[in-house]
N, C-alpha and C. Protein backbone atom coordinates (compact mmCIF):
# COMPACT_ATOMS: atom_id res chain seq x y z
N UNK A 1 -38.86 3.36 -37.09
CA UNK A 1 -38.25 2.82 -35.90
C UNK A 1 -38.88 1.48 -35.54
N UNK A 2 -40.08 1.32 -35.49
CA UNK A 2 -40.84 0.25 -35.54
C UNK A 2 -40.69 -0.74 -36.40
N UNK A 3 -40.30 -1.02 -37.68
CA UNK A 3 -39.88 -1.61 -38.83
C UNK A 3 -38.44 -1.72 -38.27
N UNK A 4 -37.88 -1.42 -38.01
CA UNK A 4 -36.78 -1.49 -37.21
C UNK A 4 -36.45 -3.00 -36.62
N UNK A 5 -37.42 -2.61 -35.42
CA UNK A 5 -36.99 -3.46 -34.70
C UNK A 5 -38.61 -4.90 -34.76
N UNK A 6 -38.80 -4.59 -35.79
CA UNK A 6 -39.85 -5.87 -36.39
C UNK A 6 -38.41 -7.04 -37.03
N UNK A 7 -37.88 -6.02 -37.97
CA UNK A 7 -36.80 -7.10 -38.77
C UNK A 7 -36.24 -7.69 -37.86
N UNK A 8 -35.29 -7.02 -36.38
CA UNK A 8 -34.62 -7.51 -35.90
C UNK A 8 -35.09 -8.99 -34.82
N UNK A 9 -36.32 -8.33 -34.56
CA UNK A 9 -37.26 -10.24 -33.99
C UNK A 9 -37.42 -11.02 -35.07
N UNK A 10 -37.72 -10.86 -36.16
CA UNK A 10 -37.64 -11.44 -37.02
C UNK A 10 -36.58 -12.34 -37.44
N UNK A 11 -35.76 -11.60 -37.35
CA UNK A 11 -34.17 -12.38 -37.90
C UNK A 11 -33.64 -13.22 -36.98
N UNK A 12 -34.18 -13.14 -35.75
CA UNK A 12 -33.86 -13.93 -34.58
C UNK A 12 -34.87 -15.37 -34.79
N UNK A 13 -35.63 -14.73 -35.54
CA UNK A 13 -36.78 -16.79 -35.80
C UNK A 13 -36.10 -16.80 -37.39
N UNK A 14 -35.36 -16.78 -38.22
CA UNK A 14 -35.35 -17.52 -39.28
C UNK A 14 -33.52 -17.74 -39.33
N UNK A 15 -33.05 -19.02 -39.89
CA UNK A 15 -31.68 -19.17 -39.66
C UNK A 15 -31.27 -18.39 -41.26
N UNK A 16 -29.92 -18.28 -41.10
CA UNK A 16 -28.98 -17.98 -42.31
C UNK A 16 -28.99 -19.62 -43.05
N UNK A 17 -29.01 -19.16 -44.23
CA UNK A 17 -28.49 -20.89 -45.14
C UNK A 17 -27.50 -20.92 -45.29
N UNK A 18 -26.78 -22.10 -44.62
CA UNK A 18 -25.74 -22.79 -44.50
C UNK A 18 -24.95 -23.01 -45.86
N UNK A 19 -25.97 -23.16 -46.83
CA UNK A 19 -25.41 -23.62 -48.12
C UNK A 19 -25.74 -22.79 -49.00
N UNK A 20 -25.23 -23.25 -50.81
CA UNK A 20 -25.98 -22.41 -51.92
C UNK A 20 -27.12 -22.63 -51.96
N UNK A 21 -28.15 -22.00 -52.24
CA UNK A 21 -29.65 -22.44 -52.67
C UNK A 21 -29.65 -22.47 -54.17
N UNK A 22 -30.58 -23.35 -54.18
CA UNK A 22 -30.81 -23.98 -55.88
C UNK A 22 -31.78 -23.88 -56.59
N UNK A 23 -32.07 -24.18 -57.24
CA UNK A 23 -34.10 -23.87 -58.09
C UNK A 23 -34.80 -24.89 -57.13
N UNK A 24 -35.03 -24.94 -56.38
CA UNK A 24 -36.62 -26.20 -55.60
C UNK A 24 -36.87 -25.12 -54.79
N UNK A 25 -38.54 -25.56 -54.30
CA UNK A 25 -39.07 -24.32 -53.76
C UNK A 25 -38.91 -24.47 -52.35
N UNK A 26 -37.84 -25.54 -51.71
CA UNK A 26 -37.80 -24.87 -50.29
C UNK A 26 -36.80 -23.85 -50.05
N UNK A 27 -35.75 -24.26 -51.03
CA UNK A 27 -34.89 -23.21 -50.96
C UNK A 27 -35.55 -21.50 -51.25
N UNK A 28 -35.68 -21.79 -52.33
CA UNK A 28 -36.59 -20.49 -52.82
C UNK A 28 -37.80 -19.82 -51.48
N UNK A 29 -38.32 -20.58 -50.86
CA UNK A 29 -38.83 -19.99 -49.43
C UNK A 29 -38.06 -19.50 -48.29
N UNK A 30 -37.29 -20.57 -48.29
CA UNK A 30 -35.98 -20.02 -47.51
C UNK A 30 -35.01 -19.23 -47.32
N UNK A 31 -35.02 -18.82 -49.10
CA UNK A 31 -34.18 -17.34 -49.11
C UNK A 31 -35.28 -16.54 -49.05
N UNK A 32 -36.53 -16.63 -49.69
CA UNK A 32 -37.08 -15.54 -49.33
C UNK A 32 -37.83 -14.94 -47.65
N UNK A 33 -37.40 -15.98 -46.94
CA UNK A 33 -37.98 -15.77 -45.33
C UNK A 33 -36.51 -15.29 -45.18
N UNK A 34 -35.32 -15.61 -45.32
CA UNK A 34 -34.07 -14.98 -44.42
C UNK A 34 -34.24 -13.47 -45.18
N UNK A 35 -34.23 -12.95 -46.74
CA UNK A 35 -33.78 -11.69 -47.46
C UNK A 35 -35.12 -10.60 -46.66
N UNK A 36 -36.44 -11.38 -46.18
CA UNK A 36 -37.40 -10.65 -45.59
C UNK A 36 -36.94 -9.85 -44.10
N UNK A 37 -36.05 -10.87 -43.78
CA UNK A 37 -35.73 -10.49 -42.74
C UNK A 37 -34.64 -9.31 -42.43
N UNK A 38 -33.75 -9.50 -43.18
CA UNK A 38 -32.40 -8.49 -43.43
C UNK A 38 -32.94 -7.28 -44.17
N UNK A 39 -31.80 -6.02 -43.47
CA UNK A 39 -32.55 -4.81 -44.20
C UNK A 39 -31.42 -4.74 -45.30
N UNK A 40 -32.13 -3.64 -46.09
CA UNK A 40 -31.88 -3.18 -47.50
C UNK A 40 -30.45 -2.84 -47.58
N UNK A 41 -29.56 -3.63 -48.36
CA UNK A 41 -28.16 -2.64 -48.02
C UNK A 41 -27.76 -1.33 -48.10
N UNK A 42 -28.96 -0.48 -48.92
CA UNK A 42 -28.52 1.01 -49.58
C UNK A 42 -29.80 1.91 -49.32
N UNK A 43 -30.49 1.15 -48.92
CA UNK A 43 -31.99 2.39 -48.94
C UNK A 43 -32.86 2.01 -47.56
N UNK A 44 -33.11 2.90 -47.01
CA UNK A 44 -33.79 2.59 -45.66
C UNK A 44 -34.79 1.99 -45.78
N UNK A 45 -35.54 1.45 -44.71
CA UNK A 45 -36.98 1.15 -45.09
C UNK A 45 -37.44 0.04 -45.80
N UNK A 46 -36.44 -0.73 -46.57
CA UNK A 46 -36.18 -1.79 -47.64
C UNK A 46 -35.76 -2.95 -46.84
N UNK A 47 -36.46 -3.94 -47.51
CA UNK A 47 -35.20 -5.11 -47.18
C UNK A 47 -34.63 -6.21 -48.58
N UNK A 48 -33.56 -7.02 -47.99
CA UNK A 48 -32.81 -7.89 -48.60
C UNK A 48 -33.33 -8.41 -50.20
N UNK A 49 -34.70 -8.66 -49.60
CA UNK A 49 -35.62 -9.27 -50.63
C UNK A 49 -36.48 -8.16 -51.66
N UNK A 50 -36.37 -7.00 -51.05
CA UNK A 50 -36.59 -6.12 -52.07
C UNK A 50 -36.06 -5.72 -53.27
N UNK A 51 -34.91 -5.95 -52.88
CA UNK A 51 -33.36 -6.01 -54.07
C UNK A 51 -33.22 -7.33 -54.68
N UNK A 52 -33.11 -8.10 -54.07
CA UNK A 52 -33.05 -9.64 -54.84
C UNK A 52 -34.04 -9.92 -55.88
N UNK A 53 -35.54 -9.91 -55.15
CA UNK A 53 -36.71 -10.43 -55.90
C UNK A 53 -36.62 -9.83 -57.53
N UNK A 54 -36.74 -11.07 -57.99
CA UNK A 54 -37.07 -10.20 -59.73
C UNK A 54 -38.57 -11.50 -60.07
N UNK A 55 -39.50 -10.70 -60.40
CA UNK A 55 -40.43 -11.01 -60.92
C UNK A 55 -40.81 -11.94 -62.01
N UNK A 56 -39.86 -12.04 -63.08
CA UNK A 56 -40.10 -12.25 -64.16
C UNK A 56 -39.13 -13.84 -64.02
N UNK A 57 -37.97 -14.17 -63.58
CA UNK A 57 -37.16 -15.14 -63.57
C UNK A 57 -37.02 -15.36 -61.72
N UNK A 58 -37.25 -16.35 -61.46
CA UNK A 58 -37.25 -17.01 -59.72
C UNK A 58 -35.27 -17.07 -60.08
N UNK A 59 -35.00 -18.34 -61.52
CA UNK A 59 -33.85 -18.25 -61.13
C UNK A 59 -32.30 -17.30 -61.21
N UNK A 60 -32.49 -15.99 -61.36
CA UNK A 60 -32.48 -14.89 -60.91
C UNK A 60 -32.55 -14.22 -59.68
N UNK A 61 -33.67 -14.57 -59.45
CA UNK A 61 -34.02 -13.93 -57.57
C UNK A 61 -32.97 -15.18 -56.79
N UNK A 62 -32.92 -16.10 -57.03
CA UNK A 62 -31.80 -17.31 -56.20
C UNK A 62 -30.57 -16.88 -56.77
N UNK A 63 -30.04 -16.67 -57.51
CA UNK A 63 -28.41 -16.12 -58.18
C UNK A 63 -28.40 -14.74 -57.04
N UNK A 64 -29.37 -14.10 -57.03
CA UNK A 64 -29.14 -12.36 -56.34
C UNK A 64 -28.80 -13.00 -55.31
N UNK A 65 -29.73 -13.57 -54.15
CA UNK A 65 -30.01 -13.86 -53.04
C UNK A 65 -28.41 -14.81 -52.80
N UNK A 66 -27.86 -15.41 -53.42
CA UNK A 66 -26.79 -16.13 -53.54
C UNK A 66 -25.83 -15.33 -53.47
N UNK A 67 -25.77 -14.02 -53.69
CA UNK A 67 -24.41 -13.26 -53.91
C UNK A 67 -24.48 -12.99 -53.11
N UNK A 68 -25.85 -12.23 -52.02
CA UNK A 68 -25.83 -11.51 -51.29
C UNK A 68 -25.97 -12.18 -49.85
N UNK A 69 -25.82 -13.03 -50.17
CA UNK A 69 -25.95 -13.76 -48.66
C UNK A 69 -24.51 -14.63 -48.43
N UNK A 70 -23.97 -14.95 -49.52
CA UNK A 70 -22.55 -15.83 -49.27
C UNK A 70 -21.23 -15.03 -49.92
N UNK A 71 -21.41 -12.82 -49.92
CA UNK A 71 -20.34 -12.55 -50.24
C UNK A 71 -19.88 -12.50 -51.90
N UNK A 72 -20.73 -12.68 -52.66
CA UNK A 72 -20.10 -12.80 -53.59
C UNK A 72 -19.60 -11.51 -54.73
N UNK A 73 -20.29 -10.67 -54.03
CA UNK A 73 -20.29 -9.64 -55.01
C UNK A 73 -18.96 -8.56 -55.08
């Protein structure tokens, strides 16, 4: 419940991106401060960026974060 309502102050200090994000690392901060903020679409307890992030390829984690933030899927 607390995690709860952490995301939701949260999401109130970071904006949605207006645009696509691209490989440079402000974007890449920027999706990862908004996907921190949004919860998990399918599993409680999770958020945005839990699903997006892939470890091994950044440009990957920006393609996820891209679908999932502008609809694409």
């Amino acid at each position: 419940m607390i995690n709860y309502f952490i995301l939701k102050f949260r999401s109130l200090l970071v904006k949605k991106p207006k645009r696509k994000l691209v490989l440079s690392p402000e974007d890449y901060e920027m999706g990862r401060k908004y996907a921190s903020c949004q919860p998990h679409p399918f599993k409680k307890g999770k958020t945005l960026w839990d699903l997006c992030y892939d470890k091994y390829e950044s440009i990957n984690t920006i393609d996820n974060l891209n679908k999932f933030i502008f609809n694409e899927i």
